[in-house]
C-alpha atoms as a PDB file:
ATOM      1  CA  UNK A   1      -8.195  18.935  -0.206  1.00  0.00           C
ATOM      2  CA  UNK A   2      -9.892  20.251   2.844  1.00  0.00           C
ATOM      3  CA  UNK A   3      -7.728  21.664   5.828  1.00  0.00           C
ATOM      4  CA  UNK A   4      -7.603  18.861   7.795  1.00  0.00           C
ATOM      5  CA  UNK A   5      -6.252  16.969   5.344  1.00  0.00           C
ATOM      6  CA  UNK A   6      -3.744  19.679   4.210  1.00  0.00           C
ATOM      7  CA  UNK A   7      -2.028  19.604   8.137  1.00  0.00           C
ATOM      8  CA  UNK A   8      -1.879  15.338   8.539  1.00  0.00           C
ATOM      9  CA  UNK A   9      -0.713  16.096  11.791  1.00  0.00           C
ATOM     10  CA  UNK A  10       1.432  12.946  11.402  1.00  0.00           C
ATOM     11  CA  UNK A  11       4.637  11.822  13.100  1.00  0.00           C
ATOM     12  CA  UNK A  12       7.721  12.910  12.181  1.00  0.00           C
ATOM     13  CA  UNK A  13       9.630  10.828   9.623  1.00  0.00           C
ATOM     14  CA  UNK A  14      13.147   9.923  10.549  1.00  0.00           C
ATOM     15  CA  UNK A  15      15.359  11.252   8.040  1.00  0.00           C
ATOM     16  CA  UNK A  16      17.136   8.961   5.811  1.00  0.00           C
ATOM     17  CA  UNK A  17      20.858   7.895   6.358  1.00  0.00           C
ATOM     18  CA  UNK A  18      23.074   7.089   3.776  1.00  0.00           C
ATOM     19  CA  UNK A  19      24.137   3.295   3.945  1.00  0.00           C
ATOM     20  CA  UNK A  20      27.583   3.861   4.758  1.00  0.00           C
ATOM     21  CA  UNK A  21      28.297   1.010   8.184  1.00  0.00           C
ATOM     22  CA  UNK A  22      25.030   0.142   7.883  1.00  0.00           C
ATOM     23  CA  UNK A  23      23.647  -3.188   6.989  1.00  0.00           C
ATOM     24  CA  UNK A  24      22.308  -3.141   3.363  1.00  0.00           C
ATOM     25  CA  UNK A  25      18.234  -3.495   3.845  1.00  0.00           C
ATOM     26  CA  UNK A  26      17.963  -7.425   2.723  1.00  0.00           C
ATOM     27  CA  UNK A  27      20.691  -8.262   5.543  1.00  0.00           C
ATOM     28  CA  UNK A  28      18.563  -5.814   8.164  1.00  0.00           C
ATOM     29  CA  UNK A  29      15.792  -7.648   7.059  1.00  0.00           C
ATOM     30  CA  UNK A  30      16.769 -11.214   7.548  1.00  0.00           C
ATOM     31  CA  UNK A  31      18.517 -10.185  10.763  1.00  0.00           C
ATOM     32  CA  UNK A  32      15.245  -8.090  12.678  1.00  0.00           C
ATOM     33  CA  UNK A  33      12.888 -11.410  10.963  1.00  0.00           C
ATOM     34  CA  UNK A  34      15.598 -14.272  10.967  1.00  0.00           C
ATOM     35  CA  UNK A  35      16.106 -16.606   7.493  1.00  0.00           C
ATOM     36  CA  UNK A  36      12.808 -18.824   7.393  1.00  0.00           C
ATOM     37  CA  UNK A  37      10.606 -15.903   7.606  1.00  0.00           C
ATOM     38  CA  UNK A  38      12.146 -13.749   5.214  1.00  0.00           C
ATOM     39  CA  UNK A  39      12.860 -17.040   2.894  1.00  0.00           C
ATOM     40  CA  UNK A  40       8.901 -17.102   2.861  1.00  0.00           C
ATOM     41  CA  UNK A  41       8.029 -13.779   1.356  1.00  0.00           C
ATOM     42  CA  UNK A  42       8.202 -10.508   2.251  1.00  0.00           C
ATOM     43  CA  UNK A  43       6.573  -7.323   0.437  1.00  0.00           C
ATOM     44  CA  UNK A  44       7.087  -3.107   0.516  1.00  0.00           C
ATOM     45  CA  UNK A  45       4.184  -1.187   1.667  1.00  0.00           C
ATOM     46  CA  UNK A  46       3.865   2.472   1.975  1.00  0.00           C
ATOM     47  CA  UNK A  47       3.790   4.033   5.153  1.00  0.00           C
ATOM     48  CA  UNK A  48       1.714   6.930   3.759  1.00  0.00           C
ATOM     49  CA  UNK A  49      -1.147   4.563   3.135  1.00  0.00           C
ATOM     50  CA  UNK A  50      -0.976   3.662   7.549  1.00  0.00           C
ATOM     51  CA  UNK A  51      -0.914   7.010   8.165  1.00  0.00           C
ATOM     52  CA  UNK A  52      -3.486   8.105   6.069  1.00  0.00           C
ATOM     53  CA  UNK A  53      -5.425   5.194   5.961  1.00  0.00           C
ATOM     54  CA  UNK A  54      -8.877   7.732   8.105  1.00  0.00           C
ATOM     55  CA  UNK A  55      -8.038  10.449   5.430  1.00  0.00           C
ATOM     56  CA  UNK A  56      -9.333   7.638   2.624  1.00  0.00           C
ATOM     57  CA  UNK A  57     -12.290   5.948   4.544  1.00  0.00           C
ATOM     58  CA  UNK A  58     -10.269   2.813   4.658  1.00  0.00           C
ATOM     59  CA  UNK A  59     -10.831   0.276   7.981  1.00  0.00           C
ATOM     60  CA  UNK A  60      -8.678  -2.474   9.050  1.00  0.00           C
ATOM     61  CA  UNK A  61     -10.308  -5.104   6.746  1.00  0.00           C
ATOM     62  CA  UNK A  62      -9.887  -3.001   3.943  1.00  0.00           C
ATOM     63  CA  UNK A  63      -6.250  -2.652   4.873  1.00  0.00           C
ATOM     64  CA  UNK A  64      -5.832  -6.388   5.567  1.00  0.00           C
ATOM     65  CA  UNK A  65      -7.278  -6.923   1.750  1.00  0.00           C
ATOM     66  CA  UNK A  66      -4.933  -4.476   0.597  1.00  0.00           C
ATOM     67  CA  UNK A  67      -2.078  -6.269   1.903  1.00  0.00           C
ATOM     68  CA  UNK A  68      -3.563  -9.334   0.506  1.00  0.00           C
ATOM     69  CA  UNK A  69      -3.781  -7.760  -2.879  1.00  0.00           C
ATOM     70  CA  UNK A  70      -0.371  -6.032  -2.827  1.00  0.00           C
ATOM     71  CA  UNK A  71       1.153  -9.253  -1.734  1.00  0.00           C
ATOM     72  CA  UNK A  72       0.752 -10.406  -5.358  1.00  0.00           C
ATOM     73  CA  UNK A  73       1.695  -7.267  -7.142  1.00  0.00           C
ATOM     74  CA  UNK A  74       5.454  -8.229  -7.753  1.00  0.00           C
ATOM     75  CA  UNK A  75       6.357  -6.290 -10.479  1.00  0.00           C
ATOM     76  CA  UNK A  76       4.957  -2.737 -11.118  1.00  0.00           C
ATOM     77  CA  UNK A  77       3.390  -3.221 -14.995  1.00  0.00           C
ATOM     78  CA  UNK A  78       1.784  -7.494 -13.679  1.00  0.00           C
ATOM     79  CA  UNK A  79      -1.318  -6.348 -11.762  1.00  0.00           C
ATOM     80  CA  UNK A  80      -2.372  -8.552  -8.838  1.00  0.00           C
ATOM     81  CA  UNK A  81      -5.196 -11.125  -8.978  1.00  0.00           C
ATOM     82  CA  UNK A  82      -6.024 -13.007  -6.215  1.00  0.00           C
ATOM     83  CA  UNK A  83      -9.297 -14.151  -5.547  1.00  0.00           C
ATOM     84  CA  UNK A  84     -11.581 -13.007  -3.033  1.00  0.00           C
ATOM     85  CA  UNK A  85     -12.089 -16.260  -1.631  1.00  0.00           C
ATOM     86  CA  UNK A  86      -8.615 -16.605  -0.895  1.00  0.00           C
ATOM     87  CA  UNK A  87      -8.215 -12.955   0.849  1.00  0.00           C
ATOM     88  CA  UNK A  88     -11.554 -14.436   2.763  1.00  0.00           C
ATOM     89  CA  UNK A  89      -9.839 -17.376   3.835  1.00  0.00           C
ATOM     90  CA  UNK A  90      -6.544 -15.905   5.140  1.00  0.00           C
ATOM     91  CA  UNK A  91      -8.263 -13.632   7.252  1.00  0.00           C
ATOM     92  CA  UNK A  92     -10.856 -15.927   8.248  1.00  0.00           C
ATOM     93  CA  UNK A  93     -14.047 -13.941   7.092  1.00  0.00           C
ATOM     94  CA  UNK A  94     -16.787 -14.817   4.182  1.00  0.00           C
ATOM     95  CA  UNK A  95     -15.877 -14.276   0.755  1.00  0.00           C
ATOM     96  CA  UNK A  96     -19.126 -12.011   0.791  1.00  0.00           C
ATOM     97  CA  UNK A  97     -17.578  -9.549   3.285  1.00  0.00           C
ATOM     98  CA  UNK A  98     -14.454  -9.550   1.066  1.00  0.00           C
ATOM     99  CA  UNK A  99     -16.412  -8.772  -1.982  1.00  0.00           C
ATOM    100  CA  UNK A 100     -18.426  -6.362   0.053  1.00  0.00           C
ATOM    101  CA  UNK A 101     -15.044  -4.392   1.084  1.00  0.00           C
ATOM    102  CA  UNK A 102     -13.343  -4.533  -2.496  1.00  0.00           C
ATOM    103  CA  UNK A 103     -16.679  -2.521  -3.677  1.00  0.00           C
ATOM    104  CA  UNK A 104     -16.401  -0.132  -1.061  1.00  0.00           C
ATOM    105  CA  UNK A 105     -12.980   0.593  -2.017  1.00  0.00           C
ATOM    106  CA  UNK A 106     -13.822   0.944  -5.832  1.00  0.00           C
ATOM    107  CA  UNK A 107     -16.727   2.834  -5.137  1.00  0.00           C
ATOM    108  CA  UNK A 108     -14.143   5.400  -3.078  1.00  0.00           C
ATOM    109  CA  UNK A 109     -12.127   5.331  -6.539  1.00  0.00           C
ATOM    110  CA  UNK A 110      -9.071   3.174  -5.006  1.00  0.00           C
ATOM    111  CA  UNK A 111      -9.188   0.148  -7.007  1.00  0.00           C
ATOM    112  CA  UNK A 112     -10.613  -1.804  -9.999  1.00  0.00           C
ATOM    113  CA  UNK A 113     -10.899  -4.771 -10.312  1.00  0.00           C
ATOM    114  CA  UNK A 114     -10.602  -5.759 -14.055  1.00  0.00           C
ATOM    115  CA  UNK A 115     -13.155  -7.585 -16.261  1.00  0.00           C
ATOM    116  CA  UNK A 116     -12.331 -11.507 -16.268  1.00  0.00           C
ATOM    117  CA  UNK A 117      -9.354 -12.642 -18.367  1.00  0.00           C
ATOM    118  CA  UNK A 118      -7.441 -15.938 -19.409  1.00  0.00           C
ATOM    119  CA  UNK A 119      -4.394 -16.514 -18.356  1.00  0.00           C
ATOM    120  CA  UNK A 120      -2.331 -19.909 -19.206  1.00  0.00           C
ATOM    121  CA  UNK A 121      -5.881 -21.687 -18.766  1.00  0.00           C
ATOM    122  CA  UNK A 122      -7.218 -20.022 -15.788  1.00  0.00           C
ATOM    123  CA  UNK A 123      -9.906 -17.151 -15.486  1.00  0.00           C
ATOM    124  CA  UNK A 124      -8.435 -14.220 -12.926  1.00  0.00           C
ATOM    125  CA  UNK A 125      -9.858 -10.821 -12.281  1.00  0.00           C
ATOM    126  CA  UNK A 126      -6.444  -8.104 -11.769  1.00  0.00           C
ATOM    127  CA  UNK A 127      -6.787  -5.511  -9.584  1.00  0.00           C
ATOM    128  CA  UNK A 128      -6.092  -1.904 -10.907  1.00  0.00           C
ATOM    129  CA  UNK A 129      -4.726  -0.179  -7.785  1.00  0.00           C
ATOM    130  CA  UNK A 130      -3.913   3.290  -9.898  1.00  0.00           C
ATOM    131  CA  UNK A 131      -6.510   5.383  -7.865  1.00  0.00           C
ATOM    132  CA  UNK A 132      -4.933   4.114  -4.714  1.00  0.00           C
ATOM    133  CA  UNK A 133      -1.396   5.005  -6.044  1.00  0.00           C
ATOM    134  CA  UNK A 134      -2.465   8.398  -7.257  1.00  0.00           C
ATOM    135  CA  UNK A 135      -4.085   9.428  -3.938  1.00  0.00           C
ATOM    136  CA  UNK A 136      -1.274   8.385  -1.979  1.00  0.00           C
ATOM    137  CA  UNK A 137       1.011  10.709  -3.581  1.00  0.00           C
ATOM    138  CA  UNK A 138      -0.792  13.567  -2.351  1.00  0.00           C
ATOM    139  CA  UNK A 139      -0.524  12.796   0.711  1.00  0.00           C
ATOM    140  CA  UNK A 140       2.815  11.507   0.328  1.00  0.00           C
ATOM    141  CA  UNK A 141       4.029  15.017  -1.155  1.00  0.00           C
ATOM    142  CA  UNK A 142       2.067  17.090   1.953  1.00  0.00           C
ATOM    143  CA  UNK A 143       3.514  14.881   4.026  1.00  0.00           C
ATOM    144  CA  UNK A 144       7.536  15.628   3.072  1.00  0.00           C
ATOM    145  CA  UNK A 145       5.985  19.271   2.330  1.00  0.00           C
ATOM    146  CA  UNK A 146       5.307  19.721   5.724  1.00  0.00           C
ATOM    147  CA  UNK A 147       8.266  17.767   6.748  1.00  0.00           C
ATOM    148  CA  UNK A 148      10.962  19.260   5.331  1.00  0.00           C
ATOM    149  CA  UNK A 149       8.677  22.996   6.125  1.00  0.00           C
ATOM    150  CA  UNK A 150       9.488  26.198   3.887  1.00  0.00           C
ATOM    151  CA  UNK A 151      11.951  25.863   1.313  1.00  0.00           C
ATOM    152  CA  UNK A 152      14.522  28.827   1.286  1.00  0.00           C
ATOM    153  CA  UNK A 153      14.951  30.706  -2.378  1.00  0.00           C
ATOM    154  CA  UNK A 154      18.654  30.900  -3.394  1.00  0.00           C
ATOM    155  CA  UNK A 155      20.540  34.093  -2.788  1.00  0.00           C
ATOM    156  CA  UNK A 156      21.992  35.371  -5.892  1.00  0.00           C
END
């Protein structure tokens, strides 16, 4: 990684507080977004990919079809497979420009989308989002590198 990459220059994370009097995060949740919209769905996204989203080429459409994708990824070993006609019509842009943006991001080594498979009747394409994954992490770990700084080598 280059140096301006190495220093992300990023805010500083708050530090994490044990639950103890706090709400857990489901009743947070339902209390900051009320019932019906956490009733409807809700999904975990890294932070790490907002804050480094410049550090991996990636513009707001890109982002906006990652949240797409990622909203179908429910469990860690079922990859998402929505179709790129229905990430088009969310957002409200052509299928093309979705298609156009998913190649960009596999070309960049982020994600892979799968050759065709049946599944209870239907054809679907998954989405491999390992590279993605992978290249977070390193800027995940130089991110809590440089925010928890120097570590101190035990005294004997």
């Amino acid at each position: 990684m280059n140096a301006a990459i190495e220093k992300l220059s990023l805010p500083a994370p708050r530090k994490m507080l044990a639950l103890r009097g706090r709400l857990d995060p489901e009743t947070n949740a339902r209390k900051k977004w009320g019932n019906e919209v956490f009733e409807s769905g809700y999904q975990m996204f890294p932070d790490v990919l907002l804050r480094c989203q410049r550090f991996l080429n990636l513009e707001a459409m890109d982002l906006l079809i990652l949240l797409n994708i990622t909203m179908h990824w429910w469990e860690h070993d079922d990859l998402p497979f929505p179709r790129p006609s229905t990430i088009a019509r969310r957002i409200g842009v052509s299928t093309r420009t979705v298609e156009r943006r998913i190649a960009h991001m596999q070309d960049r080594g982020l994600i892979v989308r799968l050759p065709s498979q049946n599944l209870n009747g239907r054809t679907v394409r998954r989405y491999d989002l390992s590279g993605l994954v992978q290249k977070l992490r390193k800027y995940a770990k130089n991110y809590l590198d440089e925010w928890r700084g120097p570590r101190e080598e035990p005294t004997a």
